[in-house]
Every structure is written in C-alpha cells, then in structure tokens.
PDB file of N, CA and C in Angstrom:
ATOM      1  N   UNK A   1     137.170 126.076 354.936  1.00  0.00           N
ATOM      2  CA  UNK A   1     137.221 126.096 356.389  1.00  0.00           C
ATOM      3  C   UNK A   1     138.670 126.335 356.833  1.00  0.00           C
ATOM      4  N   UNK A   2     139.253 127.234 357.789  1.00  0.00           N
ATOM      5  CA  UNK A   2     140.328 127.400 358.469  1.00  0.00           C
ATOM      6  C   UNK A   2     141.187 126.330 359.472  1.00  0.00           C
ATOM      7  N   UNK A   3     142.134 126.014 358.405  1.00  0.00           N
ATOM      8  CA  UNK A   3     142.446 124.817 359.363  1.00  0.00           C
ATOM      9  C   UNK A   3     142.761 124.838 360.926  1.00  0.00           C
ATOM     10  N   UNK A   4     142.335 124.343 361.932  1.00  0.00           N
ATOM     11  CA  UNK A   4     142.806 124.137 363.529  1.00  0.00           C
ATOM     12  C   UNK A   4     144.216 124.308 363.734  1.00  0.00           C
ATOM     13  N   UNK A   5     145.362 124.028 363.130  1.00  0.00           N
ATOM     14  CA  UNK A   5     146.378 124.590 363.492  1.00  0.00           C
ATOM     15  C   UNK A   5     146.622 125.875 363.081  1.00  0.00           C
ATOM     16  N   UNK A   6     146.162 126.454 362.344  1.00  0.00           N
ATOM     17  CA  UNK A   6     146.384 127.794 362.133  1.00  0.00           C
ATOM     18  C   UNK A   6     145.556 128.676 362.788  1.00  0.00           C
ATOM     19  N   UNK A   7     144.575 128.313 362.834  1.00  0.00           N
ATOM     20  CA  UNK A   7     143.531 129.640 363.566  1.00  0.00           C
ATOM     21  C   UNK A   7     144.077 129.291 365.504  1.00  0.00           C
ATOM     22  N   UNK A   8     144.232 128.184 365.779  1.00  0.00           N
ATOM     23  CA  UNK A   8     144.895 128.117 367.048  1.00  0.00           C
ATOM     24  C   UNK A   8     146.714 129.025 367.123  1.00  0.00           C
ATOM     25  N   UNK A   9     146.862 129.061 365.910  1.00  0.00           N
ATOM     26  CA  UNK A   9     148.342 129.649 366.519  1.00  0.00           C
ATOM     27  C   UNK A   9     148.081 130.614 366.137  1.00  0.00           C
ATOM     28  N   UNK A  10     146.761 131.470 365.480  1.00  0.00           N
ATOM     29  CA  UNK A  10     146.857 133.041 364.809  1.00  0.00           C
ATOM     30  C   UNK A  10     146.502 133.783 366.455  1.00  0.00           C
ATOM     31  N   UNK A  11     145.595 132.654 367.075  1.00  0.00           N
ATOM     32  CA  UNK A  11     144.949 133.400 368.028  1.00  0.00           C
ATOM     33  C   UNK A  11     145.720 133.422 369.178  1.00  0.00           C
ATOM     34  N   UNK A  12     146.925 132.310 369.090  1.00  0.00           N
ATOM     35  CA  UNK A  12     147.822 131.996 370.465  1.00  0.00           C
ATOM     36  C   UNK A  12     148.830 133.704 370.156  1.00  0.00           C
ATOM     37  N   UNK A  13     148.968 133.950 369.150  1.00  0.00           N
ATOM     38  CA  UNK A  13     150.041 135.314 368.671  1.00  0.00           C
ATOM     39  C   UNK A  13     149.414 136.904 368.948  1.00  0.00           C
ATOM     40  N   UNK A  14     147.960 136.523 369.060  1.00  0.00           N
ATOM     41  CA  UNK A  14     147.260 137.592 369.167  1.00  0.00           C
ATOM     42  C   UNK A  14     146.344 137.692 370.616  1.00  0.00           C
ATOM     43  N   UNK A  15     146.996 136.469 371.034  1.00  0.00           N
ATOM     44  CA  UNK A  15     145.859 136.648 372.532  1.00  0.00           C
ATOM     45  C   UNK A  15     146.675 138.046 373.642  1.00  0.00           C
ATOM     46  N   UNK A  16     146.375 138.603 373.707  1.00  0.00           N
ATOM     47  CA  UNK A  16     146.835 140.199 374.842  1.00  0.00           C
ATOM     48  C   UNK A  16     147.351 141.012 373.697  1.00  0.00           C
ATOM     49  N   UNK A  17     147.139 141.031 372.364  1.00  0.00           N
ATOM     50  CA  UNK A  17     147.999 141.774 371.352  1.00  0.00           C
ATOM     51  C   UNK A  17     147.381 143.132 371.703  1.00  0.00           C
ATOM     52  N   UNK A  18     147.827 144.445 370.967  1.00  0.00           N
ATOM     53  CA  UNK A  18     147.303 145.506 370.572  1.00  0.00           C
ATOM     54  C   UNK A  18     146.309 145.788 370.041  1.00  0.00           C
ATOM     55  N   UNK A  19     146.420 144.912 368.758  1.00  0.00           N
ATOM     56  CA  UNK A  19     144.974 144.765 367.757  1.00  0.00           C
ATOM     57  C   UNK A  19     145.499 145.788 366.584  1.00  0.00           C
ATOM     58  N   UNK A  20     146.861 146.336 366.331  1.00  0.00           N
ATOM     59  CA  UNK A  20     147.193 147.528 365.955  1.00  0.00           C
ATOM     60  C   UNK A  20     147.136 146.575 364.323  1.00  0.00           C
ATOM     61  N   UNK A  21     147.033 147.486 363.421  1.00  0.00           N
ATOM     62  CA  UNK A  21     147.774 146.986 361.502  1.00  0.00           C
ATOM     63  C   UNK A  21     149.293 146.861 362.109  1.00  0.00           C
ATOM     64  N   UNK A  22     150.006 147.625 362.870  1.00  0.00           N
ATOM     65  CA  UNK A  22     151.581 147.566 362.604  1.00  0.00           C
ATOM     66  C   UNK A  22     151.693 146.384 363.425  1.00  0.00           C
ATOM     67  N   UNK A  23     151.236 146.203 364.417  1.00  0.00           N
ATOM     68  CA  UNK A  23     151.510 144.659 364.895  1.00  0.00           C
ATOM     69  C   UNK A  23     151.134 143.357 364.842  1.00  0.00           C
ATOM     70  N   UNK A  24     150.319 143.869 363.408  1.00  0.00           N
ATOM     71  CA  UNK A  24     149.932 142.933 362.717  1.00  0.00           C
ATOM     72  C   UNK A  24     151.056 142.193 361.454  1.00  0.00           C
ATOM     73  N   UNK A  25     151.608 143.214 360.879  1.00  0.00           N
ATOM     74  CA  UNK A  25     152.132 143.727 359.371  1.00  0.00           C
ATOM     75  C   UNK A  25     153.658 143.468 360.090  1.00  0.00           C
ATOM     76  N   UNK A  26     154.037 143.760 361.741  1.00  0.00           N
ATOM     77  CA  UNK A  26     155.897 143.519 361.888  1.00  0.00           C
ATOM     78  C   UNK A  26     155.701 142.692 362.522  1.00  0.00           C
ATOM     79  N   UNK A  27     154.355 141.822 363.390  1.00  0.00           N
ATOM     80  CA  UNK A  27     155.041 140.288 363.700  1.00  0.00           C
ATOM     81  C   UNK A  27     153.773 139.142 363.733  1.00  0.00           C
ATOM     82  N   UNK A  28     152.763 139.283 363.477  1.00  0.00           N
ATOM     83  CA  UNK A  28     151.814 138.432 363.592  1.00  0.00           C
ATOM     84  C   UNK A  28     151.992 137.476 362.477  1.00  0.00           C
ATOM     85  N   UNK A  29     151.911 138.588 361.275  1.00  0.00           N
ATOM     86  CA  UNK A  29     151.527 138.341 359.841  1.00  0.00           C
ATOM     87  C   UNK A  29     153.472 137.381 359.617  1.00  0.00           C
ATOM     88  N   UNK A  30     153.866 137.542 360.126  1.00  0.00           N
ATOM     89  CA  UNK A  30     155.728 137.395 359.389  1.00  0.00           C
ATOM     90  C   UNK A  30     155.764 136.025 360.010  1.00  0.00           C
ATOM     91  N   UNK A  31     155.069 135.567 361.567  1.00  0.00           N
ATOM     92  CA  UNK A  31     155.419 134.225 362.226  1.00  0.00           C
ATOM     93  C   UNK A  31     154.368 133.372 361.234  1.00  0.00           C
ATOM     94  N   UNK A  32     153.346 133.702 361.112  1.00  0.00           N
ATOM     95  CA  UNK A  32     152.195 133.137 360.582  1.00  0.00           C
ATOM     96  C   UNK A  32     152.477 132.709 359.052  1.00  0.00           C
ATOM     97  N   UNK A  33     152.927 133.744 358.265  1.00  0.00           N
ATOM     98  CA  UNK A  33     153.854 133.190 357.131  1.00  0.00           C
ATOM     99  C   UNK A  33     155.072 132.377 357.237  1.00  0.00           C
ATOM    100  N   UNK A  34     155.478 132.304 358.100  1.00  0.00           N
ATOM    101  CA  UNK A  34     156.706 131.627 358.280  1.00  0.00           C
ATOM    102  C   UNK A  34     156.000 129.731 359.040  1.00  0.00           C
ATOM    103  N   UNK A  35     155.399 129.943 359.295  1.00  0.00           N
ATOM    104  CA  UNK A  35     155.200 128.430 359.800  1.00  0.00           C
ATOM    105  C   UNK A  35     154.101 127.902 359.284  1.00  0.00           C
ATOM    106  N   UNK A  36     153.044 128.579 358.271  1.00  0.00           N
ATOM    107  CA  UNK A  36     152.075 128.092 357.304  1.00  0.00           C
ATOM    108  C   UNK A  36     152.546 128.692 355.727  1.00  0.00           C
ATOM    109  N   UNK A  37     153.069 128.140 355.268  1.00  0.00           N
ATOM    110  CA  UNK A  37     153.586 128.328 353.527  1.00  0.00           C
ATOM    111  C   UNK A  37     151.946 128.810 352.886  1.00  0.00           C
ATOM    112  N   UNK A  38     152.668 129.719 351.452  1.00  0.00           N
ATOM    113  CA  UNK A  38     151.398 130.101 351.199  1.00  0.00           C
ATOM    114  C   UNK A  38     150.431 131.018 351.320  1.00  0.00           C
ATOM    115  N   UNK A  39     150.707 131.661 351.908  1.00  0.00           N
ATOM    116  CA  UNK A  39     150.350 132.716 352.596  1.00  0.00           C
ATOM    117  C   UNK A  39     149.924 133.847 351.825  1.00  0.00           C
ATOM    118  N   UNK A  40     149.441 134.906 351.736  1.00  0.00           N
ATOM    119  CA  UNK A  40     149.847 136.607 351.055  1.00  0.00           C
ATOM    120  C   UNK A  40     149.056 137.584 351.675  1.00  0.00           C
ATOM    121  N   UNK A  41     149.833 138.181 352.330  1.00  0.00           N
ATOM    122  CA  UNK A  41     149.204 139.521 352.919  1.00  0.00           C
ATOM    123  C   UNK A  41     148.357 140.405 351.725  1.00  0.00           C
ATOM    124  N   UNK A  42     147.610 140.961 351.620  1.00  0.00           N
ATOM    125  CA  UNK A  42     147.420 142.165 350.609  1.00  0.00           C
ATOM    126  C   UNK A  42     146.296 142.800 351.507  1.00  0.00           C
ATOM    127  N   UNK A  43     145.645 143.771 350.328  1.00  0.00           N
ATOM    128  CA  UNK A  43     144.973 144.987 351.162  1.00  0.00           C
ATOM    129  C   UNK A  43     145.246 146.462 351.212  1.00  0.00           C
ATOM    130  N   UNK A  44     144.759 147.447 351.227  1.00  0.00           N
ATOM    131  CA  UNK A  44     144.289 148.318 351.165  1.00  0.00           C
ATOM    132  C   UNK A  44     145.735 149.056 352.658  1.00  0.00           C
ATOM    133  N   UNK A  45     144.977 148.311 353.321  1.00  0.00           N
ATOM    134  CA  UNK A  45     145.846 148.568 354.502  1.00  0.00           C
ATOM    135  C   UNK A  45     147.326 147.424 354.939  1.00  0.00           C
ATOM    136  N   UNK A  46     147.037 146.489 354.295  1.00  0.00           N
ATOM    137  CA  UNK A  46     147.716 145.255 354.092  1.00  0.00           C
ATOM    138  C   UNK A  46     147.442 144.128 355.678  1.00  0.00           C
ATOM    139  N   UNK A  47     146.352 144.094 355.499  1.00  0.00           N
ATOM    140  CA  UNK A  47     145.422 143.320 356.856  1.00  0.00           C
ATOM    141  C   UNK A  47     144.403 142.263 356.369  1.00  0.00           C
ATOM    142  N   UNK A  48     144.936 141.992 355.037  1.00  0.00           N
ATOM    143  CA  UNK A  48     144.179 140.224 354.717  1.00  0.00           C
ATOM    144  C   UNK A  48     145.129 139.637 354.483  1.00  0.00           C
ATOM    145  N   UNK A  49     144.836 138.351 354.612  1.00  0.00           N
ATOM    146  CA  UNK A  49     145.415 137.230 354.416  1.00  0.00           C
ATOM    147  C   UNK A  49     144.572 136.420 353.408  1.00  0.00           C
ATOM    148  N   UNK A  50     145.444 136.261 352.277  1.00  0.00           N
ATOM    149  CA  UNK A  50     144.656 135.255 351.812  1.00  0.00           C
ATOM    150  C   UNK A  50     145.323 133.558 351.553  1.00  0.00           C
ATOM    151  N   UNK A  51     144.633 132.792 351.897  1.00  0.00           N
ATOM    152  CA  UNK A  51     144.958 131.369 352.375  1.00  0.00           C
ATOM    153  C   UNK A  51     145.627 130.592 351.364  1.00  0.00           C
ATOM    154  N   UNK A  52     146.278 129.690 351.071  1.00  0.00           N
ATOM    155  CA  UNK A  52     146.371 129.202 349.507  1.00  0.00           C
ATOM    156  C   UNK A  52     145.523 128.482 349.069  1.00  0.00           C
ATOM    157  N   UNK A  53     143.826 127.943 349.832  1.00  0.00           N
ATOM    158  CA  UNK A  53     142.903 127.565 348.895  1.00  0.00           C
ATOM    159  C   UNK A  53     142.148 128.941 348.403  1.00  0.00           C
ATOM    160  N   UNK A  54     142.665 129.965 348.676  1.00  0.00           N
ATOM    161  CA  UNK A  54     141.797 131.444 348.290  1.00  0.00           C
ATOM    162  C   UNK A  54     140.970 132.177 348.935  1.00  0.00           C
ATOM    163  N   UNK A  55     140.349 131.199 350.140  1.00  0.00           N
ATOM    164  CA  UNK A  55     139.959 132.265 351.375  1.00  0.00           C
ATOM    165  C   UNK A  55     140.372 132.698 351.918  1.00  0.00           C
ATOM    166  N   UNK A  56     140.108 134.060 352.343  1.00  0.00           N
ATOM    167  CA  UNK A  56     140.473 135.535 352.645  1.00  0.00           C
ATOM    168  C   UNK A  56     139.995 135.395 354.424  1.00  0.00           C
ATOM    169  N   UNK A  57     140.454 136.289 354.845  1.00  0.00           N
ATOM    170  CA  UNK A  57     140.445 136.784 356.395  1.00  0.00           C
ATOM    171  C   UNK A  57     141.115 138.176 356.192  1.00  0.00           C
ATOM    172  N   UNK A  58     140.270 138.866 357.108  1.00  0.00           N
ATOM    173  CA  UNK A  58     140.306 140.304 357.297  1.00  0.00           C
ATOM    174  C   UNK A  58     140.733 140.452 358.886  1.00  0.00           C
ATOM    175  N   UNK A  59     142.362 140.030 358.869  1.00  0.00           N
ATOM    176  CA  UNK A  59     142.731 140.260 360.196  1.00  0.00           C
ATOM    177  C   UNK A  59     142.375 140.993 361.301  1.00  0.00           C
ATOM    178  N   UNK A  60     142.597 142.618 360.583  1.00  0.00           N
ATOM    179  CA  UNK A  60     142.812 143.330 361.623  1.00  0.00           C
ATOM    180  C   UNK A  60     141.397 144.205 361.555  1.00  0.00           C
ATOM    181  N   UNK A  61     140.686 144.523 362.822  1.00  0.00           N
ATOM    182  CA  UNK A  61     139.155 145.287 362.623  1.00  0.00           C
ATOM    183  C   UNK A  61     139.660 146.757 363.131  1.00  0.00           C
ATOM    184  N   UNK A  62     139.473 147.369 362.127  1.00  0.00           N
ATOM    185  CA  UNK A  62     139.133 148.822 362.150  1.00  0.00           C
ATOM    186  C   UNK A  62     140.875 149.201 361.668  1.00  0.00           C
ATOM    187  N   UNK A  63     141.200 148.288 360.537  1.00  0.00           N
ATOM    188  CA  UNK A  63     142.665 148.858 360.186  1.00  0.00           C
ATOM    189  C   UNK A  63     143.210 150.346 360.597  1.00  0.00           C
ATOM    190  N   UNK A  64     141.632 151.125 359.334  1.00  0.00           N
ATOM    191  CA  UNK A  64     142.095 152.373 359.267  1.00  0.00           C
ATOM    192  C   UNK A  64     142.189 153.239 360.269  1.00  0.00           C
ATOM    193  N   UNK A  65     141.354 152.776 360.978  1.00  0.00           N
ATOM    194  CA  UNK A  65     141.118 153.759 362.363  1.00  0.00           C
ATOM    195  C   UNK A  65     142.021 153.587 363.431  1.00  0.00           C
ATOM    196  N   UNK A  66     143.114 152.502 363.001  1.00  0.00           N
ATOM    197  CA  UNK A  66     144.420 152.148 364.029  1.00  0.00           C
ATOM    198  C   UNK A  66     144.509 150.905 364.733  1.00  0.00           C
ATOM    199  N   UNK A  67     142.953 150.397 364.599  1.00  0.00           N
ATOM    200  CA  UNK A  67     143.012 148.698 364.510  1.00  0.00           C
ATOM    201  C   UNK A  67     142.508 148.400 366.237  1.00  0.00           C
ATOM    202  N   UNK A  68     141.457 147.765 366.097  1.00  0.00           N
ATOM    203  CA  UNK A  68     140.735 147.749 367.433  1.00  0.00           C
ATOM    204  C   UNK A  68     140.942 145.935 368.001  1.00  0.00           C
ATOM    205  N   UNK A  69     141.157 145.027 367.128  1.00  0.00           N
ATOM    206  CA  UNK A  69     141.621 143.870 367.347  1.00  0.00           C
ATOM    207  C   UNK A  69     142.075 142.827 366.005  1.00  0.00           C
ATOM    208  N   UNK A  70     141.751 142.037 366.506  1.00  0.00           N
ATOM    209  CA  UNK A  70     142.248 140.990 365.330  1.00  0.00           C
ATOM    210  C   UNK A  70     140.787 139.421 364.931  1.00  0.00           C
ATOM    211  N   UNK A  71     140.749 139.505 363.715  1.00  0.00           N
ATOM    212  CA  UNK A  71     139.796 138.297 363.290  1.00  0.00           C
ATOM    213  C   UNK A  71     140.135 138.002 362.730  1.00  0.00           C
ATOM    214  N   UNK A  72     140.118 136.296 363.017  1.00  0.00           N
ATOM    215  CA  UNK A  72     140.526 135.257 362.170  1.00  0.00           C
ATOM    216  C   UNK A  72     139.393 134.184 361.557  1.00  0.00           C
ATOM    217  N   UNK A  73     138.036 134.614 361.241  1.00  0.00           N
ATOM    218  CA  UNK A  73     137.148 134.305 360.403  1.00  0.00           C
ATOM    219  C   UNK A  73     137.429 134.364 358.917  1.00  0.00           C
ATOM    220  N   UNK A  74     136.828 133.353 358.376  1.00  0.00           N
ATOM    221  CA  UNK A  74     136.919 133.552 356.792  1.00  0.00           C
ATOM    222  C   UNK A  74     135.963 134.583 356.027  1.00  0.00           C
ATOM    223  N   UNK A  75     136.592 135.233 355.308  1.00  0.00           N
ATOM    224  CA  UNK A  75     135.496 136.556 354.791  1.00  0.00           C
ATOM    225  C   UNK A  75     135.120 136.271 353.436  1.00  0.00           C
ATOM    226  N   UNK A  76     135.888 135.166 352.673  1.00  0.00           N
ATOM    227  CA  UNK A  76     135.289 134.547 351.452  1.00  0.00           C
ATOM    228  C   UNK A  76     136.058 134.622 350.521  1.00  0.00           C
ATOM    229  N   UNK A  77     136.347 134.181 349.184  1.00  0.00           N
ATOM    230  CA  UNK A  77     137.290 133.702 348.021  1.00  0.00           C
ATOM    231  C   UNK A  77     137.133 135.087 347.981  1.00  0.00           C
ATOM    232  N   UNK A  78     138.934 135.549 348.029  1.00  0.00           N
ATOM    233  CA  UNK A  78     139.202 137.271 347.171  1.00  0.00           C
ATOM    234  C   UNK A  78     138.543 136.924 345.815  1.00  0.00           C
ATOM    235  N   UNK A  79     138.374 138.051 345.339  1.00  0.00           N
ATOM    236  CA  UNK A  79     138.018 138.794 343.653  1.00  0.00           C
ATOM    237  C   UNK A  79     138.913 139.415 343.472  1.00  0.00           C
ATOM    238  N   UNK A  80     140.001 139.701 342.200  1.00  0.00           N
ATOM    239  CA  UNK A  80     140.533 140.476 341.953  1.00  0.00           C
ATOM    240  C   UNK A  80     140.208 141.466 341.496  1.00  0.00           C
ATOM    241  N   UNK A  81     140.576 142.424 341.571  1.00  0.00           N
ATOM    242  CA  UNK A  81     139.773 143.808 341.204  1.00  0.00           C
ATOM    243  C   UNK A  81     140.296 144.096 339.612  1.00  0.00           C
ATOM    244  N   UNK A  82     139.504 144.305 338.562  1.00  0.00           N
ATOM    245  CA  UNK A  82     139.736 144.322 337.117  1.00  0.00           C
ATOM    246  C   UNK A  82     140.591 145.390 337.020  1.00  0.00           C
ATOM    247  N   UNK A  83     141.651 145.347 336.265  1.00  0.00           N
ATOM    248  CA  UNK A  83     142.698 146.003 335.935  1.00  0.00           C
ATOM    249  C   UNK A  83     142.282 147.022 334.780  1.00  0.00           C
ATOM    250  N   UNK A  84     142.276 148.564 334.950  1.00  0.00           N
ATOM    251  CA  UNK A  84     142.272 149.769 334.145  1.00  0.00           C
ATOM    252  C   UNK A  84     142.672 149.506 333.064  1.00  0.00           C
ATOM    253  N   UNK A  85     142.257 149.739 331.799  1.00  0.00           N
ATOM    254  CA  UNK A  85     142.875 149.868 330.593  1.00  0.00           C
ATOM    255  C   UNK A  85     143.824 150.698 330.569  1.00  0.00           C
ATOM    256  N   UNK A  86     145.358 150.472 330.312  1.00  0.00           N
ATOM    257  CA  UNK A  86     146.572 151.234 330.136  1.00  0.00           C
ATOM    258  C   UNK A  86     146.259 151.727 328.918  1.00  0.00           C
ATOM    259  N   UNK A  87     145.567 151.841 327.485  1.00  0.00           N
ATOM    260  CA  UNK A  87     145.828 151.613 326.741  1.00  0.00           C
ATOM    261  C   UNK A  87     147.218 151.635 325.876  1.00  0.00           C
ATOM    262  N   UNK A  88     148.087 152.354 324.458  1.00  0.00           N
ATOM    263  CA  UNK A  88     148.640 151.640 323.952  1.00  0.00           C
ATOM    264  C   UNK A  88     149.867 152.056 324.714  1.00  0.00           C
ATOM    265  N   UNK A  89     151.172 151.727 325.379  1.00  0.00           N
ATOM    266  CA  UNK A  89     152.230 152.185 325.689  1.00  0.00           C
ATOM    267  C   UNK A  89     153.300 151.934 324.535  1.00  0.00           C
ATOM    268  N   UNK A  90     153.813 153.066 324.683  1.00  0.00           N
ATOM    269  CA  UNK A  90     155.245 153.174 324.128  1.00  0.00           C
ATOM    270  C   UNK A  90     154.650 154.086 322.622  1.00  0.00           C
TER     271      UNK A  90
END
C-alpha cells in the first residue's frame, strides 16, 4: 500500500502539472526522491517509480505519446526482465 505521506505530496507536486515525462523526470521525480529515500526511477521512458518495498507506479500516462497526466496507483512488484546470454567474452 502507498504510504499517505507520499501519495499526498506526489499529488500536491502534480496538482495543475503538465502531465509531461520531462516534468516528470526534471522535477517531480528529483523532489520526490529527495524527501522519500529509496526511491528508483526506471523504465522504458523512465516514468516508474519503484518504492523500496518493490511496488511499482507508472507515473506518467501516455509517456510515449508526451504524457497526458500523472498516476500515483500501485501497478505491482517490478519483474526484472531476464538478462540475454552474452555468451563467452574476451
């Protein structure tokens, strides 16, 4: 579950926002790390957050398309995605 001080200050940072990834990624995401430890952006577009018990939120809706707002729902424990066989280097 998302703790009450955080989903209250994700939404106090984002209430009249853009909804944009970049104003997500140069100041939402940077205050939000800065006053909840723990934190890690990642992503495709770099618009999750994942929590330090491991639930994920998919900030920003419609990243790719330039980002239509912001959600701060839990979207569920990331999976890491299995890593390609390099095979032998060197």
């Amino acid at each position: 579950m998302l703790s009450a001080p955080f989903r209250s200050r994700a939404e106090e940072l984002s209430a009249g926002a853009s909804g944009t990834n970049r104003e997500f990624v140069e100041r939402i995401y940077p205050t939000l790390a800065a006053e909840f430890g723990g934190l890690e952006r990642f992503g495709s577009k770099g618009d999750k957050i994942r929590l330090p018990n491991g639930q994920v939120i998919d900030a920003v809706i419609s990243a790719g398309l330039g980002g239509k707002g912001y959600n701060w729902g839990i979207e569920g424990p990331a999976r890491p995605k299995p890593m390609a066989s390099l095979g032998s280097i060197g």
